[in-house]
PDB file of N, CA and C in Angstrom:
ATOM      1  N   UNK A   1     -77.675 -14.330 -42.670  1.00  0.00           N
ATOM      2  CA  UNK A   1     -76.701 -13.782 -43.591  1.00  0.00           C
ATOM      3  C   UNK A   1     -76.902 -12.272 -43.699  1.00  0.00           C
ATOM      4  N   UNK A   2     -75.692 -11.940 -43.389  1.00  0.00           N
ATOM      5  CA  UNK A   2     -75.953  -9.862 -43.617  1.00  0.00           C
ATOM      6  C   UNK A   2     -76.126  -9.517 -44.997  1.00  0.00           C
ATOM      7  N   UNK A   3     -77.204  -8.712 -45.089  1.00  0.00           N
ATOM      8  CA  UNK A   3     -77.557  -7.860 -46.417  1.00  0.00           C
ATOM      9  C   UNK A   3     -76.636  -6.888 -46.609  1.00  0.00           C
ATOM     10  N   UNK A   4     -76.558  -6.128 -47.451  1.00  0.00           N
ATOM     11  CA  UNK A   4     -75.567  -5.029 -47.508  1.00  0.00           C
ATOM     12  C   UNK A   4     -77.018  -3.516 -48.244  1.00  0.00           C
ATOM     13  N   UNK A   5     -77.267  -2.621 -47.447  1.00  0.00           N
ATOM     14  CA  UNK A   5     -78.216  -1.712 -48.392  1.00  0.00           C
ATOM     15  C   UNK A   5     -78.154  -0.241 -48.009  1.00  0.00           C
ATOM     16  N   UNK A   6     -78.489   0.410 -49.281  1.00  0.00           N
ATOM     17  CA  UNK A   6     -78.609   1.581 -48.519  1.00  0.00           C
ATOM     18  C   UNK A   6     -79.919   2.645 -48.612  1.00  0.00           C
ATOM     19  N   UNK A   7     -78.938   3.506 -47.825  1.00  0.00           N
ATOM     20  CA  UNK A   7     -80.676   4.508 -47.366  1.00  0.00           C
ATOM     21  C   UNK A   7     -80.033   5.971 -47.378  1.00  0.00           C
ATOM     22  N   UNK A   8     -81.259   6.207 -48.383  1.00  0.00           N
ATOM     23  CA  UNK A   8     -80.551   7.988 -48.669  1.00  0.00           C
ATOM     24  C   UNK A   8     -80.422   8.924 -47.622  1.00  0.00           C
ATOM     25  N   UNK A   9     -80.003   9.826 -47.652  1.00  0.00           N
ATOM     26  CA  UNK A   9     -79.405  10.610 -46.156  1.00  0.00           C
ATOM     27  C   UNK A   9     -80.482  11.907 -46.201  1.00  0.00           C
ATOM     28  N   UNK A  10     -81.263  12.102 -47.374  1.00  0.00           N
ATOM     29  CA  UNK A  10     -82.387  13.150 -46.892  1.00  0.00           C
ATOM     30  C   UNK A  10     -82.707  13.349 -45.681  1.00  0.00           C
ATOM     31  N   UNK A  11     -82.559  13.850 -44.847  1.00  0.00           N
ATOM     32  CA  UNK A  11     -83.375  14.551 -43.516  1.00  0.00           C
ATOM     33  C   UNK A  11     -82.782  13.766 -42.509  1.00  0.00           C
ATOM     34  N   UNK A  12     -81.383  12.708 -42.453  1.00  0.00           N
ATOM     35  CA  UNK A  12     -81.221  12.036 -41.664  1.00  0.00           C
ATOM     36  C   UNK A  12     -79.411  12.552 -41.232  1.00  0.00           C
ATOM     37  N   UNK A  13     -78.889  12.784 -40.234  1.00  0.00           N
ATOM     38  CA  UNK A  13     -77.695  13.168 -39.700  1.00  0.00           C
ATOM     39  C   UNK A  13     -77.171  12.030 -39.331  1.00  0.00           C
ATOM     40  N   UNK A  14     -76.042  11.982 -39.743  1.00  0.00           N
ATOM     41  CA  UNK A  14     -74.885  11.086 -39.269  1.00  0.00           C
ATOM     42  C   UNK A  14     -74.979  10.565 -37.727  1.00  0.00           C
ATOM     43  N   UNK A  15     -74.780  11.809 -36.938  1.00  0.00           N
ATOM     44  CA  UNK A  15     -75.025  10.967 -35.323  1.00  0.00           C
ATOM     45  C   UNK A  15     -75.736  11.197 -35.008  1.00  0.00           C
ATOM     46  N   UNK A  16     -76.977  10.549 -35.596  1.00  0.00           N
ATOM     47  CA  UNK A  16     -78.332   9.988 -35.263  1.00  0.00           C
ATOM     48  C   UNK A  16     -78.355   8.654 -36.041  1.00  0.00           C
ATOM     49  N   UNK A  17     -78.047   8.526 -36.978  1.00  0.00           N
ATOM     50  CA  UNK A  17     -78.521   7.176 -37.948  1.00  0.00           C
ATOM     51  C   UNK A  17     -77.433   6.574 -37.025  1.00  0.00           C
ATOM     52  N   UNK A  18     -75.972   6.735 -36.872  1.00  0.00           N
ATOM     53  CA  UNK A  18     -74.832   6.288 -36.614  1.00  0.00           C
ATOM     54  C   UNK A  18     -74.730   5.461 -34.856  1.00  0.00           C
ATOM     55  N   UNK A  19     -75.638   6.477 -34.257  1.00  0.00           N
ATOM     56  CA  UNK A  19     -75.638   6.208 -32.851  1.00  0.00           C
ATOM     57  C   UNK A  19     -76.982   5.021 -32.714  1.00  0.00           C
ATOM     58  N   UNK A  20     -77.625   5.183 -33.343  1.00  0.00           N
ATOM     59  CA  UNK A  20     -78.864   4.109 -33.559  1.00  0.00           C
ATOM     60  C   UNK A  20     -78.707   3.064 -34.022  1.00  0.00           C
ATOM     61  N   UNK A  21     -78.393   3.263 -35.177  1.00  0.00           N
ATOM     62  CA  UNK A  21     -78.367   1.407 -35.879  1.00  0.00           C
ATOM     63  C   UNK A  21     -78.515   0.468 -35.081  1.00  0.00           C
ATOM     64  N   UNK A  22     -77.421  -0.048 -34.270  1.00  0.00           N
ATOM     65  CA  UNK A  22     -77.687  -1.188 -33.471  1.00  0.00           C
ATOM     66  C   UNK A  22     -79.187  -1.496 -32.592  1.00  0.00           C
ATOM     67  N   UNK A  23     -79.466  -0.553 -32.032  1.00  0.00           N
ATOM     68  CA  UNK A  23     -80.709  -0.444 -31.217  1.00  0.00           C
ATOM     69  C   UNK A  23     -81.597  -0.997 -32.207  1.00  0.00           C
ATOM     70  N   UNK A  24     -81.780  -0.483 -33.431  1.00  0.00           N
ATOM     71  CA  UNK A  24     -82.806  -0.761 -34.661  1.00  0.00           C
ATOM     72  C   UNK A  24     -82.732  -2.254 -35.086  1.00  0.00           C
ATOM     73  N   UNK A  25     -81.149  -2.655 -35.679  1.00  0.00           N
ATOM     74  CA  UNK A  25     -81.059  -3.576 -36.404  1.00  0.00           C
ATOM     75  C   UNK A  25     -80.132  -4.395 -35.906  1.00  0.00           C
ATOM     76  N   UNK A  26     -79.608  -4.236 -34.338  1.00  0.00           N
ATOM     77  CA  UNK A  26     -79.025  -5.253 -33.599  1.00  0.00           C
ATOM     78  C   UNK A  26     -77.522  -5.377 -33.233  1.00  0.00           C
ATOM     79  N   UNK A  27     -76.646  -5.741 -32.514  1.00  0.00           N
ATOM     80  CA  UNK A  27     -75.376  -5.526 -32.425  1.00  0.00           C
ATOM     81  C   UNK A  27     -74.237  -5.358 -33.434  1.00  0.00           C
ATOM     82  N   UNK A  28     -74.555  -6.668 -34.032  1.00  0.00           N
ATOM     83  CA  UNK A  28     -73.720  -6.532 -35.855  1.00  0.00           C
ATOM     84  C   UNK A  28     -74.101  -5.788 -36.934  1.00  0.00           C
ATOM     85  N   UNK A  29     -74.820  -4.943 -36.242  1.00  0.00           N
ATOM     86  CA  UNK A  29     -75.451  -3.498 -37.796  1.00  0.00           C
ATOM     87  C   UNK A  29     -74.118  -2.758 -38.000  1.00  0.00           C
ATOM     88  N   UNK A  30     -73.831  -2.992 -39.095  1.00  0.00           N
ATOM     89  CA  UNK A  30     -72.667  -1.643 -39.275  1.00  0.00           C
ATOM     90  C   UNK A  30     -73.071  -0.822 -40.419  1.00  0.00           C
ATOM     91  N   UNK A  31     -72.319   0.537 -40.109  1.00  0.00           N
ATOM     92  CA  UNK A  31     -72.959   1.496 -41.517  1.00  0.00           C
ATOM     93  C   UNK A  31     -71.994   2.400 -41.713  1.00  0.00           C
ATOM     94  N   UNK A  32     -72.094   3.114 -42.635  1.00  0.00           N
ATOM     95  CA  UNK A  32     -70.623   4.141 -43.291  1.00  0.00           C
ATOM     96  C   UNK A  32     -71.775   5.256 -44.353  1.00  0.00           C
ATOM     97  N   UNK A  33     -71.182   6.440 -44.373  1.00  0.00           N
ATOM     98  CA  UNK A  33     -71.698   7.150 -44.932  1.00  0.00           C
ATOM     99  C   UNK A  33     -70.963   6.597 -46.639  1.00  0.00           C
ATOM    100  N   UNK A  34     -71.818   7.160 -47.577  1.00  0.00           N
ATOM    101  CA  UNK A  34     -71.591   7.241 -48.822  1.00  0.00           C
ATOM    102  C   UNK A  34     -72.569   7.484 -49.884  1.00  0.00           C
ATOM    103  N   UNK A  35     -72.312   6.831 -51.204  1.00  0.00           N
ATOM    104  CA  UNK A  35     -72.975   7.264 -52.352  1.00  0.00           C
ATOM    105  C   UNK A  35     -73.642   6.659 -52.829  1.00  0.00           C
ATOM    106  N   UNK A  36     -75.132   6.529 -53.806  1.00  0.00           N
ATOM    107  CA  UNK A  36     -75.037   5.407 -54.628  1.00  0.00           C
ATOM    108  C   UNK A  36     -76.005   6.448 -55.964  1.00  0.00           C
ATOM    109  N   UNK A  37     -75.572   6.625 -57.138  1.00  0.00           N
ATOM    110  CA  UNK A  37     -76.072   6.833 -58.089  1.00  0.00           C
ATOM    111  C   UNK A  37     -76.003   8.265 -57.724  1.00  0.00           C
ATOM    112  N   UNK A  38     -75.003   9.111 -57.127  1.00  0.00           N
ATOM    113  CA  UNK A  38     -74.769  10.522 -56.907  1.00  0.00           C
ATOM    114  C   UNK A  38     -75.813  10.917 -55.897  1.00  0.00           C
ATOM    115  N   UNK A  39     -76.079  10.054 -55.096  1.00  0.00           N
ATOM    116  CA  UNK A  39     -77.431  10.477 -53.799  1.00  0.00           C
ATOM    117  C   UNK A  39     -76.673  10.070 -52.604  1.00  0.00           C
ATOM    118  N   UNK A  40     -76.263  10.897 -51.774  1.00  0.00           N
ATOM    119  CA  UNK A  40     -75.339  11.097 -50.401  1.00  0.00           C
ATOM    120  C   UNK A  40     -76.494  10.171 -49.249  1.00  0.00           C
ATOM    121  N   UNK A  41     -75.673   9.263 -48.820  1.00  0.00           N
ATOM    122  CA  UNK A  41     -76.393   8.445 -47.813  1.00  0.00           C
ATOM    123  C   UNK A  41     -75.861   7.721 -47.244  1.00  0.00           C
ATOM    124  N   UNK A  42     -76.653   6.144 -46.747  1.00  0.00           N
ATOM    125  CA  UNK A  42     -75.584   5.694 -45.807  1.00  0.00           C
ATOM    126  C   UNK A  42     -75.977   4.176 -45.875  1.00  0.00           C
ATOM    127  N   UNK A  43     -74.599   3.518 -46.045  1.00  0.00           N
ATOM    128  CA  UNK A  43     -74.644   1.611 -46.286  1.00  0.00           C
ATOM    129  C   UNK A  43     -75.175   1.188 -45.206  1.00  0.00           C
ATOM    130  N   UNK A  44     -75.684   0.488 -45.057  1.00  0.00           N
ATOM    131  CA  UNK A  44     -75.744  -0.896 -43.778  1.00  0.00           C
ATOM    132  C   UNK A  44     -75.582  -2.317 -43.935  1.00  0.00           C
ATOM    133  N   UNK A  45     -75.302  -2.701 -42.884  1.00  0.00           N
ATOM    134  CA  UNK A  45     -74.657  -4.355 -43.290  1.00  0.00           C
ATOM    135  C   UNK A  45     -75.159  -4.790 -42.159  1.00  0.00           C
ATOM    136  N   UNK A  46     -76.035  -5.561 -42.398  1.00  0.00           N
ATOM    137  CA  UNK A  46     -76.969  -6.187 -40.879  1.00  0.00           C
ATOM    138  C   UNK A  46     -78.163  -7.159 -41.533  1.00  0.00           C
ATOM    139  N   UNK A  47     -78.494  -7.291 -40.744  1.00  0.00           N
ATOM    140  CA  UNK A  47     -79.366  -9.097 -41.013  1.00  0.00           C
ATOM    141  C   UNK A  47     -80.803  -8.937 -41.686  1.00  0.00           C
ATOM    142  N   UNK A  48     -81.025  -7.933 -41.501  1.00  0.00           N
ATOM    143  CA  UNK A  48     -82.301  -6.933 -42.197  1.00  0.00           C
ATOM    144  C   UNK A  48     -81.968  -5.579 -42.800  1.00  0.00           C
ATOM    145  N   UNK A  49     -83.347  -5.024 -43.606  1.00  0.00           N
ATOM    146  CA  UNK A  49     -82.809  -3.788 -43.689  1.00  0.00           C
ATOM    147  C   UNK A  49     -83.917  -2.625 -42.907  1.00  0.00           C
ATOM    148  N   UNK A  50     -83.216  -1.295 -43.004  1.00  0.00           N
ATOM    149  CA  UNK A  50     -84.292  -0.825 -42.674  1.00  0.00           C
ATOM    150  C   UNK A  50     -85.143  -0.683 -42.852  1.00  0.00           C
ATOM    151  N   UNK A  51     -86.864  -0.715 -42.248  1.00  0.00           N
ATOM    152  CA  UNK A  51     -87.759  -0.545 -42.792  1.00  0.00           C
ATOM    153  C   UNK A  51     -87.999   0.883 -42.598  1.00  0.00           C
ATOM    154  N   UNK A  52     -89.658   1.658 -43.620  1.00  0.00           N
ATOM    155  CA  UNK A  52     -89.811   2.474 -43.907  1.00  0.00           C
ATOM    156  C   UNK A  52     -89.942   3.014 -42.547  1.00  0.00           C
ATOM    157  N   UNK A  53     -90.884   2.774 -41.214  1.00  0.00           N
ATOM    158  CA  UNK A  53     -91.151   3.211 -40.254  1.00  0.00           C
ATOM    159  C   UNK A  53     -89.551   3.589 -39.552  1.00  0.00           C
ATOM    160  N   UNK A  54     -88.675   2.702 -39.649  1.00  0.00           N
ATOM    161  CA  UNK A  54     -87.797   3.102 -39.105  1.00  0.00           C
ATOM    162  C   UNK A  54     -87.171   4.224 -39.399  1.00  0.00           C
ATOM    163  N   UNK A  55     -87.183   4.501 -40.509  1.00  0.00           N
ATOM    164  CA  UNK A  55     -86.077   5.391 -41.056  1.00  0.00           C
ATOM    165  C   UNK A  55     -86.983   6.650 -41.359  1.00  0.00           C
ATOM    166  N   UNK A  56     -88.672   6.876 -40.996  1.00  0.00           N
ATOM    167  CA  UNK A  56     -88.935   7.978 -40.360  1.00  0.00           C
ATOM    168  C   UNK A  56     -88.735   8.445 -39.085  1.00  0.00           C
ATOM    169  N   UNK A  57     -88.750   6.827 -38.202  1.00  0.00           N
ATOM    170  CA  UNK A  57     -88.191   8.081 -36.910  1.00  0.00           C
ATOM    171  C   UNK A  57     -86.772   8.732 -36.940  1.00  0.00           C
ATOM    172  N   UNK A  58     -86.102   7.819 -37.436  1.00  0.00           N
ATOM    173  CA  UNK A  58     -84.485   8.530 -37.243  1.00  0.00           C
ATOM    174  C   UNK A  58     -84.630  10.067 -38.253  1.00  0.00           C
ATOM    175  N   UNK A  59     -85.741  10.319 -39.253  1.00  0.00           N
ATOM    176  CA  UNK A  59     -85.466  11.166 -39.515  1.00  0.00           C
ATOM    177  C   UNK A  59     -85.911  12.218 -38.656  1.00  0.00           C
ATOM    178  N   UNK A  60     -86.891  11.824 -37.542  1.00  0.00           N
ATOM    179  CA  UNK A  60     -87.516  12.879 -36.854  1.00  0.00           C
ATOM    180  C   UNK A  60     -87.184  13.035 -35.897  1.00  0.00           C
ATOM    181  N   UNK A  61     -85.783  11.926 -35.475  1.00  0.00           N
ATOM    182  CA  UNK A  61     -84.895  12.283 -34.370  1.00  0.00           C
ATOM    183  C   UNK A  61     -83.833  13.134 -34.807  1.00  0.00           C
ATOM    184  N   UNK A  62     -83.550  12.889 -36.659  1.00  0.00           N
ATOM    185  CA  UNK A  62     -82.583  14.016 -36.483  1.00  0.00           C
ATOM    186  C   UNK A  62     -83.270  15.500 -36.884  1.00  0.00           C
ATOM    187  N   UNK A  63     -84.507  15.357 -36.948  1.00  0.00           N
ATOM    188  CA  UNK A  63     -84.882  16.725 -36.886  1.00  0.00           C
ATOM    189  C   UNK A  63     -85.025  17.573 -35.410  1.00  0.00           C
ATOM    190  N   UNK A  64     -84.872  16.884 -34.179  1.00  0.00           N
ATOM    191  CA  UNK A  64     -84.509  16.946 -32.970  1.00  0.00           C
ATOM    192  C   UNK A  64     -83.149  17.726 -32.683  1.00  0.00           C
ATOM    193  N   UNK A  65     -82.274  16.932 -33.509  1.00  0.00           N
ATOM    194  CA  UNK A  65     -80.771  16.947 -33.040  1.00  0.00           C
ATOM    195  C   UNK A  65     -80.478  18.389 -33.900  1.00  0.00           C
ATOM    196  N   UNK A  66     -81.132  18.366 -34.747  1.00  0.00           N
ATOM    197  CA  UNK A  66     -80.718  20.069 -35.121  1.00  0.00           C
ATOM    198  C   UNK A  66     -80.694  21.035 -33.744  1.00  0.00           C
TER     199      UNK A  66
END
């Protein structure tokens, strides 16, 4: 059953989180930028969520993509 969660966008770029997901969390990962409690970030809807390790590398891939 897909979770629905999100993950704040601190240090993380759109096409990097955007182009990844699936690789991370599998073909049916989908994600959309947005809000939750006035903190700019991004939904996912996939069978897990991200874990912490993950969502340091994407941040240190998008510190790359700068």
């Amino acid at each position: 059953m897909a979770i629905r969660s999100f993950v704040p966008g601190d240090g993380i770029q759109w096409e990097v989180i955007s182009g990844n997901i699936r690789r991370y969390l599998g073909p049916d990962a989908l994600i959309q930028p947005g809000e939750r409690d006035g903190v700019q970030g991004y939904w996912i809807t996939a069978n897990e969520p991200l874990t912490e390790q993950m969502i340091n590398e994407i941040q240190v891939d998008s510190q790359r993509w700068l």
